[in-house]
Protein backbone atom coordinates (compact mmCIF):
# COMPACT_ATOMS: atom_id res chain seq x y z
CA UNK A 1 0.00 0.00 0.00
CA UNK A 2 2.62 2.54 1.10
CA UNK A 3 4.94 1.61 -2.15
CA UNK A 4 1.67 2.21 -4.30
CA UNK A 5 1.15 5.69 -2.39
CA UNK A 6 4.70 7.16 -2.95
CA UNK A 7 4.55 5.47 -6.48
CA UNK A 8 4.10 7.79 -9.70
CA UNK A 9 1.44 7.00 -11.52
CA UNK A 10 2.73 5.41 -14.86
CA UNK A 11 5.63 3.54 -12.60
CA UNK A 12 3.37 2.34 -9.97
CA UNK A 13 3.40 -1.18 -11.36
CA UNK A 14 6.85 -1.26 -11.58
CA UNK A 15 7.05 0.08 -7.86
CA UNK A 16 5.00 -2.85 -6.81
CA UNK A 17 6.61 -5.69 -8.84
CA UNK A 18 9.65 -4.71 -7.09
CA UNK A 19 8.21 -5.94 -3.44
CA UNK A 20 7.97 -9.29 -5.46
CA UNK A 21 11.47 -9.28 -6.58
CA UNK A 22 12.55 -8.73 -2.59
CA UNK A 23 10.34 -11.92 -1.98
CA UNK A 24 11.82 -14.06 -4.54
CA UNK A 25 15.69 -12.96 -3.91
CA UNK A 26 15.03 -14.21 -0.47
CA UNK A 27 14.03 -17.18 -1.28
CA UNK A 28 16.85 -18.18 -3.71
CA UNK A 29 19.28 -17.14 -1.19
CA UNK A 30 17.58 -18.95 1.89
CA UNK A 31 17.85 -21.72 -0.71
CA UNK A 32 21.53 -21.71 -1.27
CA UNK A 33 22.76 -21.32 2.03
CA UNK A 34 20.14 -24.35 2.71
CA UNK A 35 22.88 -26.32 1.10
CA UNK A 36 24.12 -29.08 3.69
CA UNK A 37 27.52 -27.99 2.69
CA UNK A 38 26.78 -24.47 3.80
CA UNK A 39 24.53 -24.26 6.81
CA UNK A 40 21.84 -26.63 6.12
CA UNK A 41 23.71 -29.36 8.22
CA UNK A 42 21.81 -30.75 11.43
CA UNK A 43 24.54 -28.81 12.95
CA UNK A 44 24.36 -25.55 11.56
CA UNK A 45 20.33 -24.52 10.80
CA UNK A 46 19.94 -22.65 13.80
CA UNK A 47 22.12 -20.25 13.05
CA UNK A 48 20.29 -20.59 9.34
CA UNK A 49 17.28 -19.48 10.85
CA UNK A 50 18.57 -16.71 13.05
CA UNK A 51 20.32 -14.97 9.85
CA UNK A 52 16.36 -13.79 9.20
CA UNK A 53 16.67 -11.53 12.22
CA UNK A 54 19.24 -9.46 10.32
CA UNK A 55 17.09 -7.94 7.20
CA UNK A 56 14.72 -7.31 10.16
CA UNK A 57 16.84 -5.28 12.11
CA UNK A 58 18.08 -2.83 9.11
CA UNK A 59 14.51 -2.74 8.08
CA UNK A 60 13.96 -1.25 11.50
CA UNK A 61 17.03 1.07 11.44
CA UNK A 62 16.43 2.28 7.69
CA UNK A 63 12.45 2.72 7.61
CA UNK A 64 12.36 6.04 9.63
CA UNK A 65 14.25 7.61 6.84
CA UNK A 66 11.77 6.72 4.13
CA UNK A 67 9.00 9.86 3.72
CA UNK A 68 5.78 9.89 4.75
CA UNK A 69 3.50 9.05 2.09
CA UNK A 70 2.36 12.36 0.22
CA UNK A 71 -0.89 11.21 -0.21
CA UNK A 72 -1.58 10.24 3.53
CA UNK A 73 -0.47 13.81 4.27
CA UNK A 74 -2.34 15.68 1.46
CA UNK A 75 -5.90 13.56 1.94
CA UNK A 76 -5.44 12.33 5.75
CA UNK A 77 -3.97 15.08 7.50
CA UNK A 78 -4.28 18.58 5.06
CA UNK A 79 -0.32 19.39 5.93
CA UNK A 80 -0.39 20.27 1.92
CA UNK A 81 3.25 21.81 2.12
CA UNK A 82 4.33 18.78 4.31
CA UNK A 83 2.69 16.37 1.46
CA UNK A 84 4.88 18.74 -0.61
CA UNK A 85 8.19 17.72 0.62
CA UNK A 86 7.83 14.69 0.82
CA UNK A 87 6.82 14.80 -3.28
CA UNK A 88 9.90 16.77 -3.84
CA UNK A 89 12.30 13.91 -2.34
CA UNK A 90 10.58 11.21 -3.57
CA UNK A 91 10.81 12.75 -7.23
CA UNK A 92 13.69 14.62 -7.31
CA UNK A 93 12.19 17.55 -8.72
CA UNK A 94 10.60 20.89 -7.63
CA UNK A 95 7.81 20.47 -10.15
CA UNK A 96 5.51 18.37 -8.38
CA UNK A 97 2.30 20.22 -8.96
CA UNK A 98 0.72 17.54 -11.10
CA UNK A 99 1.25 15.11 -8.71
CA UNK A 100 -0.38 17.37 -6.03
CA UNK A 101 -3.33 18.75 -8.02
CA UNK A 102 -4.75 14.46 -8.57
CA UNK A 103 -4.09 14.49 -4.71
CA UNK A 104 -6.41 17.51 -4.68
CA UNK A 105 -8.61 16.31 -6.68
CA UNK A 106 -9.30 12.89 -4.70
CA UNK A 107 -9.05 14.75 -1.62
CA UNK A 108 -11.97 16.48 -2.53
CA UNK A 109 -13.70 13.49 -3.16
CA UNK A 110 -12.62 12.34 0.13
CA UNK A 111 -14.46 15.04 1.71
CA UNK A 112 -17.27 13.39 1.13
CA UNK A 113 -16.09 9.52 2.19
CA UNK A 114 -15.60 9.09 5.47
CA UNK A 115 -12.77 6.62 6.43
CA UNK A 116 -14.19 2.65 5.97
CA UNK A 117 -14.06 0.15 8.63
CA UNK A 118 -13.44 -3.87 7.77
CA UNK A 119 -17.46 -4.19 8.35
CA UNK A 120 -17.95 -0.95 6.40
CA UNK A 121 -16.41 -2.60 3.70
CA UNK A 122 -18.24 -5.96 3.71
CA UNK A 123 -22.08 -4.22 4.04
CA UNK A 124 -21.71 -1.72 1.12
CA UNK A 125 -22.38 -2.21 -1.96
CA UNK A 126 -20.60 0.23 -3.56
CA UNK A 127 -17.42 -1.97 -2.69
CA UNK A 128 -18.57 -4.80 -2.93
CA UNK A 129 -17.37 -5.89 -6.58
CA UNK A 130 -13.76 -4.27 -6.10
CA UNK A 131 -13.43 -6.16 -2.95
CA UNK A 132 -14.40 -9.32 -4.68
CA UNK A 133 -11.78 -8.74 -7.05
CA UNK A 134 -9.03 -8.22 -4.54
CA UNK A 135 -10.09 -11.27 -2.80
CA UNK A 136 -10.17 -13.29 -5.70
CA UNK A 137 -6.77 -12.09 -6.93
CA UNK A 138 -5.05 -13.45 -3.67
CA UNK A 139 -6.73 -16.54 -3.96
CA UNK A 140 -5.51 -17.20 -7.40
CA UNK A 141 -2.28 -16.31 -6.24
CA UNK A 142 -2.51 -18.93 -3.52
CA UNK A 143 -4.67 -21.57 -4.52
CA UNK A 144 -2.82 -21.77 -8.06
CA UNK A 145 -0.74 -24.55 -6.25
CA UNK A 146 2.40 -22.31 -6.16
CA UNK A 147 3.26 -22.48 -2.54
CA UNK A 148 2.91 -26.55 -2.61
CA UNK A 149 5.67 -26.30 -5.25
CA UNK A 150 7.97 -24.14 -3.41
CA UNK A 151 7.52 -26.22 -0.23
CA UNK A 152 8.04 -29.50 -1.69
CA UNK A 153 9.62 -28.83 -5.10
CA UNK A 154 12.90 -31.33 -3.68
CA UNK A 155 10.17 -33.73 -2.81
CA UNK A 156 8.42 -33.42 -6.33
CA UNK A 157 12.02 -33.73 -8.17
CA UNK A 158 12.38 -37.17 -6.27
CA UNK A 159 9.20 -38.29 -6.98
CA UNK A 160 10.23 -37.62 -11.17
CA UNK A 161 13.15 -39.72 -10.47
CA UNK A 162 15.31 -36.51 -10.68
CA UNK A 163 18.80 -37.52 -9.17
CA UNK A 164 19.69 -34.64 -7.33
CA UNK A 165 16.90 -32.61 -6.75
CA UNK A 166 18.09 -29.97 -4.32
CA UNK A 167 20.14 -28.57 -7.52
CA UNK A 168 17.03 -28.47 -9.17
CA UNK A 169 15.17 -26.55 -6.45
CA UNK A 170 17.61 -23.90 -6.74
CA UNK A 171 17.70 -23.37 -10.45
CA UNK A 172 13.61 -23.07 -9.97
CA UNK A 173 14.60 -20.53 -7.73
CA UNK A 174 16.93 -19.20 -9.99
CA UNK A 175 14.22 -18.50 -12.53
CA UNK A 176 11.86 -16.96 -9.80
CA UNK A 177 13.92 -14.50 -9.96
CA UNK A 178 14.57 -13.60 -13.36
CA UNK A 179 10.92 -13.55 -14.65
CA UNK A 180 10.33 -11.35 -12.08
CA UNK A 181 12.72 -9.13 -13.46
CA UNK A 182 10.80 -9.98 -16.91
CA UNK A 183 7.55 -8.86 -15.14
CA UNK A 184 8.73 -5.49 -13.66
CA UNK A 185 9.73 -4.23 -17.39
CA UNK A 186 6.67 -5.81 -18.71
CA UNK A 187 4.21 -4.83 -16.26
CA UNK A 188 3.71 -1.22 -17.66
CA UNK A 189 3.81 -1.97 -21.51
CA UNK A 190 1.43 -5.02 -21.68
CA UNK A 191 -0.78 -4.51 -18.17
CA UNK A 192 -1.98 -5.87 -15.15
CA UNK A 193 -4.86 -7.91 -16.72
CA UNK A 194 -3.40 -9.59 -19.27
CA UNK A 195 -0.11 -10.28 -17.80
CA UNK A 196 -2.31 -12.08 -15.03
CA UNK A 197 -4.41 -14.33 -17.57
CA UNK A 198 -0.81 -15.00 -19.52
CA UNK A 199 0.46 -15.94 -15.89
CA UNK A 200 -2.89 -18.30 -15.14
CA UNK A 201 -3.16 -19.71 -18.37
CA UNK A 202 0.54 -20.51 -18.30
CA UNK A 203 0.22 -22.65 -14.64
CA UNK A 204 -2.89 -24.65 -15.96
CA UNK A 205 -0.61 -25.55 -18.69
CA UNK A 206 2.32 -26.37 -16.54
CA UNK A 207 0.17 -28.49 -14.31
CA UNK A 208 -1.02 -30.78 -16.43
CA UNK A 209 2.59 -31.14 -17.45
CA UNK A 210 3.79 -32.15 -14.34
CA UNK A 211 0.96 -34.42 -13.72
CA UNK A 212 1.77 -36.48 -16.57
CA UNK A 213 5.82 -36.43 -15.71
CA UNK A 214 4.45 -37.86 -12.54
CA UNK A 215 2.45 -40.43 -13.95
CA UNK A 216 5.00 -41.90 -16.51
CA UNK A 217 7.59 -41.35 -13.93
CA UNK A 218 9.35 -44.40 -15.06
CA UNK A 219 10.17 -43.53 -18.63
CA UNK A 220 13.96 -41.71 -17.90
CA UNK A 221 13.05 -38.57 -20.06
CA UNK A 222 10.08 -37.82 -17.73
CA UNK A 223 12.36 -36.39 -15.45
CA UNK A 224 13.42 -33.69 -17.67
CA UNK A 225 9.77 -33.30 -18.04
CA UNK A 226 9.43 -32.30 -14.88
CA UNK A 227 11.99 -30.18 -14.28
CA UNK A 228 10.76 -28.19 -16.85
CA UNK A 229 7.21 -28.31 -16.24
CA UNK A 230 8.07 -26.89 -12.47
CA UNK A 231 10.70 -24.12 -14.30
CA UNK A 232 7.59 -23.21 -16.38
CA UNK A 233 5.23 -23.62 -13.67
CA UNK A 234 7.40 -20.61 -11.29
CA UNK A 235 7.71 -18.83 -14.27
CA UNK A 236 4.61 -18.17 -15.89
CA UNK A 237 3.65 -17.44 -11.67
CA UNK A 238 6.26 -14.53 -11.99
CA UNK A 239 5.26 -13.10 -14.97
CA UNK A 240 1.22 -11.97 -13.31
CA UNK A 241 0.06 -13.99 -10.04
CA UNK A 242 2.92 -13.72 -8.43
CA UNK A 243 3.18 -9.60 -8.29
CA UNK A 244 0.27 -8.28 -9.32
CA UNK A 245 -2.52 -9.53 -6.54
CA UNK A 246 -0.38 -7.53 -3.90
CA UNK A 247 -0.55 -4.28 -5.57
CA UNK A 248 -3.47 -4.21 -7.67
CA UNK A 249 -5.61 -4.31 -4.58
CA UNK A 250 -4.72 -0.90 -3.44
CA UNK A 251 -5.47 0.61 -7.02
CA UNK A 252 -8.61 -0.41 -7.21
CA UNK A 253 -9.87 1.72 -3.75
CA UNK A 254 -9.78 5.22 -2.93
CA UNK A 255 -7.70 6.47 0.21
CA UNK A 256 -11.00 6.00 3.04
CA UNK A 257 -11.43 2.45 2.06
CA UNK A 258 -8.00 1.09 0.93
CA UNK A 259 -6.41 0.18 4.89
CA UNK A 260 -9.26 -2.04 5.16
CA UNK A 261 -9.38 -3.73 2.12
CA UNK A 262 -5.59 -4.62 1.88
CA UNK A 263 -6.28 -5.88 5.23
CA UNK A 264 -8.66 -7.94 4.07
CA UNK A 265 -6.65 -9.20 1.00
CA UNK A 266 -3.79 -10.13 3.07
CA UNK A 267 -5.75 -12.07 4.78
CA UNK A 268 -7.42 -13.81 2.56
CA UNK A 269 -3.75 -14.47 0.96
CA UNK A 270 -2.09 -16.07 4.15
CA UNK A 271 -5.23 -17.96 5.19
CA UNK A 272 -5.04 -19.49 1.72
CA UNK A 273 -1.27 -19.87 1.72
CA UNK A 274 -1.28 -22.17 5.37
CA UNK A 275 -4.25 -24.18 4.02
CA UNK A 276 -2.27 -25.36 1.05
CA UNK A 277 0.59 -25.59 2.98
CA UNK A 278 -0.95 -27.91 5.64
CA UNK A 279 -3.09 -29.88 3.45
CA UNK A 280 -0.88 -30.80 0.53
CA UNK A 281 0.94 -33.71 2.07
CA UNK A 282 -2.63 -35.48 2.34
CA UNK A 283 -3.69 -34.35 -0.65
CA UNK A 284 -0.61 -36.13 -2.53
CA UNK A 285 -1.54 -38.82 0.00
CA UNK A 286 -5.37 -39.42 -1.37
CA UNK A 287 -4.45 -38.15 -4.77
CA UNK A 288 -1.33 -39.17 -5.86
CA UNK A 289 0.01 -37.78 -8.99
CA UNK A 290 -2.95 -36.67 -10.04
CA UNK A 291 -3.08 -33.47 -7.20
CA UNK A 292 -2.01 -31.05 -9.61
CA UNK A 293 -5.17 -31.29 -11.71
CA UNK A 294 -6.73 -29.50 -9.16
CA UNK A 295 -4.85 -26.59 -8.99
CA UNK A 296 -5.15 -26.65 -12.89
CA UNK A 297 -9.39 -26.39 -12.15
CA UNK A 298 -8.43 -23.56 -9.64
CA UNK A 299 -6.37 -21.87 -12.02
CA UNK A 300 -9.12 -21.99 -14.93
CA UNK A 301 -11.13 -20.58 -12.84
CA UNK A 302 -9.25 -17.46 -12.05
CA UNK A 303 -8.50 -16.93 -15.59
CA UNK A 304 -12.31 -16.97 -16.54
CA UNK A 305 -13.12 -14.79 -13.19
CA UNK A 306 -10.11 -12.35 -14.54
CA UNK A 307 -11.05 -12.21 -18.10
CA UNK A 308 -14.97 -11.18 -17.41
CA UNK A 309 -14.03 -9.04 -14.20
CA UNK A 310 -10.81 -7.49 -13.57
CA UNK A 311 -10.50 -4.26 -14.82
CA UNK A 312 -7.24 -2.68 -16.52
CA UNK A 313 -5.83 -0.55 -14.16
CA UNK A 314 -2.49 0.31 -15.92
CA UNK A 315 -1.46 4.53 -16.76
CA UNK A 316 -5.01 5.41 -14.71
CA UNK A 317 -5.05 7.47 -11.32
CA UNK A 318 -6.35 5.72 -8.06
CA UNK A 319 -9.90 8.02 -8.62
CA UNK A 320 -10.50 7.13 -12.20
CA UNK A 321 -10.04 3.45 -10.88
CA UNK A 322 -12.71 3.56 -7.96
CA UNK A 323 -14.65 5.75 -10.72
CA UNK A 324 -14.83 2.83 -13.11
CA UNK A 325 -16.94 0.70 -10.86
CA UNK A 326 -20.09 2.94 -11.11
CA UNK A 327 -20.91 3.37 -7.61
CA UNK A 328 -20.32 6.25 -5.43
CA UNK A 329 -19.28 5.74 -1.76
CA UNK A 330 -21.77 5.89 1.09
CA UNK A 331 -22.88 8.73 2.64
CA UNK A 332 -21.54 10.65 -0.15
CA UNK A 333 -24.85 11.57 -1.15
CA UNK A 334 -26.02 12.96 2.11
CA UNK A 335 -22.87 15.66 1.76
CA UNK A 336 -23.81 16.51 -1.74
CA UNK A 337 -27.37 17.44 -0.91
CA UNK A 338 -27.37 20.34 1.22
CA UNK A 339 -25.63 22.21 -1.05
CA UNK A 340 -27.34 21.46 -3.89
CA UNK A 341 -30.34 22.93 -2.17
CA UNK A 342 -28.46 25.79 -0.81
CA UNK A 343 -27.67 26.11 -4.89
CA UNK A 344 -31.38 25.89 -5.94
CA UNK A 345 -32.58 28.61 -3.59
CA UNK A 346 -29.81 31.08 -4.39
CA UNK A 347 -30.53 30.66 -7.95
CA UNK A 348 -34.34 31.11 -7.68
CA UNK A 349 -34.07 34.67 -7.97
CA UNK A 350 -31.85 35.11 -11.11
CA UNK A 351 -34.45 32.63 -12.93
CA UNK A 352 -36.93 35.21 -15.13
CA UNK A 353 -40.10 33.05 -14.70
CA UNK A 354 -39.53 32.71 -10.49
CA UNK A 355 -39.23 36.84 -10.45
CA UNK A 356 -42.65 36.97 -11.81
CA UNK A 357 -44.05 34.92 -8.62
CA UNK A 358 -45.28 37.30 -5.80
CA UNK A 359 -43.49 34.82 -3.21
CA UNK A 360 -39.72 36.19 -3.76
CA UNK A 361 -41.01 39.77 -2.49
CA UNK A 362 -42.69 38.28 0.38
CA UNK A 363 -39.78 36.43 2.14
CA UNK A 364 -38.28 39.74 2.81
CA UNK A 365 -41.29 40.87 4.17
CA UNK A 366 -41.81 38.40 6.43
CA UNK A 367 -38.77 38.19 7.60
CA UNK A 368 -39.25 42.08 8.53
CA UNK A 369 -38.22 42.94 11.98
CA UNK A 370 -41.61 43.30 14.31
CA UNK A 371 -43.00 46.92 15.12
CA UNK A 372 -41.43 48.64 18.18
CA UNK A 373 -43.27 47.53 21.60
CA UNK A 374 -44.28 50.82 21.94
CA UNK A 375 -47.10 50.30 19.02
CA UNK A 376 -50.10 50.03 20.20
CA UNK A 377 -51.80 46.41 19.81
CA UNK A 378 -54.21 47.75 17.80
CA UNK A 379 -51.67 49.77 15.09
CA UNK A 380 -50.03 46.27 14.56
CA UNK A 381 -52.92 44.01 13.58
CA UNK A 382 -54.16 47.05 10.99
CA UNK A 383 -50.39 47.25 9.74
CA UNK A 384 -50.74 43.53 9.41
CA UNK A 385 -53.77 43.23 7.57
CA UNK A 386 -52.52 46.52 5.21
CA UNK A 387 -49.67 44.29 4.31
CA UNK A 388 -51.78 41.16 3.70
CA UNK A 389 -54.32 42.97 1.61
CA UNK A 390 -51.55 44.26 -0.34
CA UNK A 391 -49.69 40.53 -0.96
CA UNK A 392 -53.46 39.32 -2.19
């Protein structure tokens, strides 16, 4: 959320593919100094697992220099000059008034949103299609089988009849990497969308690959298969389910209800992630090879949910996004009509046909101060009834 905040507009997928390509470089180096001849001995893992304290730490130490996203400041708190500053060091430029005037602009709108709550999010209906589409995103991202891979992609290589299958692990790890690299240049030219479906369509395909490697096992080539299936498999994830789900959920809501919804998504993404992670081993154990075919029905069932209803959200601003769903946001309405009426009546008397009607003159009079208190009783009710007699 905060990279797709600080991000300018026609980089912001960019931005975002680059949390992906932190994830993966993690991963391929956790990988290689799994190596028993490094410090994945029975020996040595403890101090493997204490070396993730580190990034933690300069995380810590480094994250109080980063700015303060300009659009929290602008929308959230109205410190425009502060929301300012921070645009001029994130740029690197003095001219940041484009950037500020679409901050402007949705601020405005935000004027009349109030900030949304998780339940908020769930009961209105004017969120309720963008929010299925962020939830659905993070399944596919999960449920696509990915994590099972990752987990027990030495297992899978052994099952294939691949010899050494740690090696093998690593080079899929290897190409995690570098079609995430392929992603963040592609993201921007070919977009979110269809860089997802190329991503989806790629897995199913992958699958079914590896579930025939797996069933014909005993044929030597198959093994080859299946390296390649998995290499194909991680990188056809890369290229769109991999990086897109996390980012695309904060484009497609406005600043009041964005905190809750990538709550929501992230979630819905690590609830997903431990299921598969806890119930693969049983699935291989009822299924055998045949557990990747139903990933491949999850996965062709993203790609028809992402072809009929995920917007493209690529070169557009976050309020021409939540614009392109149709719906205003609650309450928005109840802001918007007192001043229209306030409009109406000042306009009533500039309209020619309204000055005609007798009733314009008489608000003034009736709003005419009373007669002093030293007129008798009697003066004001004939003053009265001169006045009526003079309206009719």
């Amino acid at each position: 959320m905060y990279v797709g905040e600080v991000s300018p507009t026609p980089l912001r997928g960019a931005f975002g593919t680059l949390h992906q390509l932190g994830v993966v470089v993690g991963i391929l180096i956790a990988q290689v100094f799994g190596l028993e001849a490094l410090l994945g001995s029975a020996k040595l893992w403890p101090l493997l697992l204490s070396l993730t304290v580190a990034p933690a730490v300069l995380q810590c130490i480094l994250l109080p220099f980063c700015p303060e996203s300009p659009r929290f400041l602008l929308i959230n708190l109205k410190q425009e000059e502060e929301a300012r500053k921070a645009l001029v060091r994130l740029r690197g430029s003095e001219d940041v008034s484009k950037d500020l005037q679409e901050m402007k602009e949705e601020s405005a709108k935000m004027a009349m949103e109030k900030k949304v709550t998780i339940l908020e999010l769930f009961r209105s209906p004017a969120y309720r299609q963008p929010l299925l589409i962020a939830v659905m995103l993070q399944l596919s991202q999960q449920l696509s089988g990915i994590n099972a891979v990752f987990y027990y992609s030495t297992g899978i290589f052994e099952s294939a009849g691949v010899k050494q299958p740690i090696y093998a692990t690593i080079g899929a790890g290897i190409v995690n990497v570098v079609f995430t690299v392929v992603s963040l240049f592609l993201v921007e030219k070919a977009g979110r969308r269809t860089l997802h479906l190329l991503g989806l369509g790629g897995m199913a395909v992958s699958a079914v690959l590896m579930t025939i490697s797996l069933l014909l096992k005993d044929i030597p080539v198959m093994s080859y298969m299946a390296i390649v299936a998995v290499m194909m498999f991680v990188a056809m994830f890369e290229m769109g389910p991999g990086p897109i789900p996390w980012f695309i959920v904060a484009e497609l809501f406005s600043q009041g209800p964005r905190p809750a919804a990538m709550a929501v998504a992230g979630c819905c993404n690590w609830t997903a992630n431990f299921l598969v992670g806890m119930s693969f081993p049983k699935l291989v154990e009822w299924c055998g090879p045949w557990v990747f075919l139903i990933f491949t029905a999850f996965l062709v069932l993203f790609f028809i949910f992402t072809y009929l209803k995920v917007p493209e959200t690529r070169g557009k601003t976050f309020d021409e996004i939540a614009r392109s769903f149709g719906s205003p946001p609650p309450n928005s309405s109840s802001v918007e009509d007192p001043p229209a009426s306030a409009s109406t009546a000042t306009t009533l008397p500039s309209s020619p046909v309204k000055e005609k009607v007798p009733l314009v003159e008489a608000a003034p009079a009736a709003a005419r101060p009373p007669a002093s208190e030293s007129t008798p009783l009697k003066d004001k009710a004939n003053s009265t009834a001169q006045e009526s007699g003079a309206q009719l």
